[in-house]
Protein backbone atom coordinates (compact mmCIF):
# COMPACT_ATOMS: atom_id res chain seq x y z
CA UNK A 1 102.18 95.12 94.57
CA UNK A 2 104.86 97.40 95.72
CA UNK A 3 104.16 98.83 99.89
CA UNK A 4 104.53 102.33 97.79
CA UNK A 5 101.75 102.05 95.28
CA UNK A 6 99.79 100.51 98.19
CA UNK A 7 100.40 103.12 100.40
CA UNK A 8 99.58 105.18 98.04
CA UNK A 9 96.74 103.78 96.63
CA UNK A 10 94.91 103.84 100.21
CA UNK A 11 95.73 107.29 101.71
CA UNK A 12 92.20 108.13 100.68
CA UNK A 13 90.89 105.50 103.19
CA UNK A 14 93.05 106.49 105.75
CA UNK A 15 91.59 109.96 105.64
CA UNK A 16 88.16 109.71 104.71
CA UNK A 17 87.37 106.30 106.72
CA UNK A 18 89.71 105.39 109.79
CA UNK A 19 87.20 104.55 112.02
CA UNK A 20 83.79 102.60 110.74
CA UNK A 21 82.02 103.93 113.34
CA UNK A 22 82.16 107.86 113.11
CA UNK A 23 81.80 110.63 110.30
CA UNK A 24 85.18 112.67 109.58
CA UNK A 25 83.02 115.77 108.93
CA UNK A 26 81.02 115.39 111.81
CA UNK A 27 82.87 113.27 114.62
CA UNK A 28 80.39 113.56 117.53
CA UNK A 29 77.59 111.37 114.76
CA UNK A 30 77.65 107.34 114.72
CA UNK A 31 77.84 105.75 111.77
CA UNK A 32 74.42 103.24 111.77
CA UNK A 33 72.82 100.50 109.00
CA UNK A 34 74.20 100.68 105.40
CA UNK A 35 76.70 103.75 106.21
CA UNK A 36 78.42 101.93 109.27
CA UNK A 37 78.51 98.42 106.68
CA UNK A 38 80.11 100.02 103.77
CA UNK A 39 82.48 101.85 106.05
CA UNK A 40 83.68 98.70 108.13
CA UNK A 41 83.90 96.88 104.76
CA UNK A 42 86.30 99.74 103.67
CA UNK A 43 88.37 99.65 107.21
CA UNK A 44 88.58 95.61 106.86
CA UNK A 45 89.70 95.40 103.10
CA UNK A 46 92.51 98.29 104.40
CA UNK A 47 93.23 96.24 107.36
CA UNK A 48 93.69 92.49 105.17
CA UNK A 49 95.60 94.72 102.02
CA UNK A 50 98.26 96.32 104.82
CA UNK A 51 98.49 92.69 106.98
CA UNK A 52 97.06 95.18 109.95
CA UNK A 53 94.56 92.78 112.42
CA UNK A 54 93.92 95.86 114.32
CA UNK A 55 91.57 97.34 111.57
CA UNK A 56 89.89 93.85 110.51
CA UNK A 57 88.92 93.88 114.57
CA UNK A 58 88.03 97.23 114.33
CA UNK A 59 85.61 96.79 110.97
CA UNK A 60 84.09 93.66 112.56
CA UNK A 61 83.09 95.25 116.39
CA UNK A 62 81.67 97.66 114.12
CA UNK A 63 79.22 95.44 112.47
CA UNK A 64 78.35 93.45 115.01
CA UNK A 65 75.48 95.79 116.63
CA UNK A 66 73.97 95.54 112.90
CA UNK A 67 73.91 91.99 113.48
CA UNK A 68 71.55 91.30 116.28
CA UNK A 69 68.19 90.85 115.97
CA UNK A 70 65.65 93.45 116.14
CA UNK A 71 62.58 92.21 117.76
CA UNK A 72 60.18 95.49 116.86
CA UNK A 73 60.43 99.32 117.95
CA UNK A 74 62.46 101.45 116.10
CA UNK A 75 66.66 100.18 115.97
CA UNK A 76 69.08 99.53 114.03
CA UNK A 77 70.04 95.59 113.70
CA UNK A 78 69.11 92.72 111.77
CA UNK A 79 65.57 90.75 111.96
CA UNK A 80 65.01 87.19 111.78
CA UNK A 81 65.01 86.55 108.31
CA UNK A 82 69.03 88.13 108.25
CA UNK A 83 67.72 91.79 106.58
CA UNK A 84 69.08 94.75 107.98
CA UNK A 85 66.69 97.12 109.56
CA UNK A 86 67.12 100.50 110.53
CA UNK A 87 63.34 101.69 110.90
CA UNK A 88 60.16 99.93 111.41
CA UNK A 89 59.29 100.22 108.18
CA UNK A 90 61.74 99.38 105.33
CA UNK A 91 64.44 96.51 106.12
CA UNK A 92 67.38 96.49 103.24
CA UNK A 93 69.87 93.12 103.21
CA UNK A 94 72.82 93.71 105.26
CA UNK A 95 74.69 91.64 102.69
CA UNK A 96 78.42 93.76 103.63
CA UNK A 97 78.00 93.18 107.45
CA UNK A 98 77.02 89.73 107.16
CA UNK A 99 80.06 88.98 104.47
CA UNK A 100 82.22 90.56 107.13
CA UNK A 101 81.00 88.78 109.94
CA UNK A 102 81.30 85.20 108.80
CA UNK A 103 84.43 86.03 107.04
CA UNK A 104 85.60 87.07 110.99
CA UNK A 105 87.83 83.27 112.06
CA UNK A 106 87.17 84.35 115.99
């Protein structure tokens, strides 16, 4: 693919989602669970399309706190059985961060 189309085609990622971890419309709020996933998924893809390691280490330090275990109380991380939990209540898969994280060679 021509660099122009590319660069064009992911200007919208580079405004709406540099950074995994924090909201453009409200930079002082952390990105956690399912919002932080999809987000370093986004940053990673940009970083492997534009050859740019800096981003794919970027979307995977961003996953890795959804990654480790959560052993009760209320936080965001991943339980035992590899689900994604962000309450006490309701664990969803974390499917995104764990495709990132094993994709990660290091």
């Amino acid at each position: 693919m021509p660099k122009d189309r590319l660069d064009r085609w992911l200007r919208p990622l580079r405004r709406w989602c540099p950074d995994p971890e924090r909201r453009i419309s409200h930079p002082g709020v952390i990105e956690t669970g399912a919002n932080r996933a999809g987000k370093a998924m986004a940053v990673a893809m940009r970083g492997l399309l534009t050859h740019d390691a800096r981003l794919v280490r970027k979307a995977k330090d961003a996953v890795s706190d959804l990654l480790r275990l959560t052993r009760g109380g209320r936080a965001t991380g991943s339980t035992a059985t590899g689900r994604s939990s962000s309450t006490t209540s309701t664990p969803t898969p974390a499917a995104t961060a764990s495709t990132i994280w094993r994709a990660w060679p290091g």
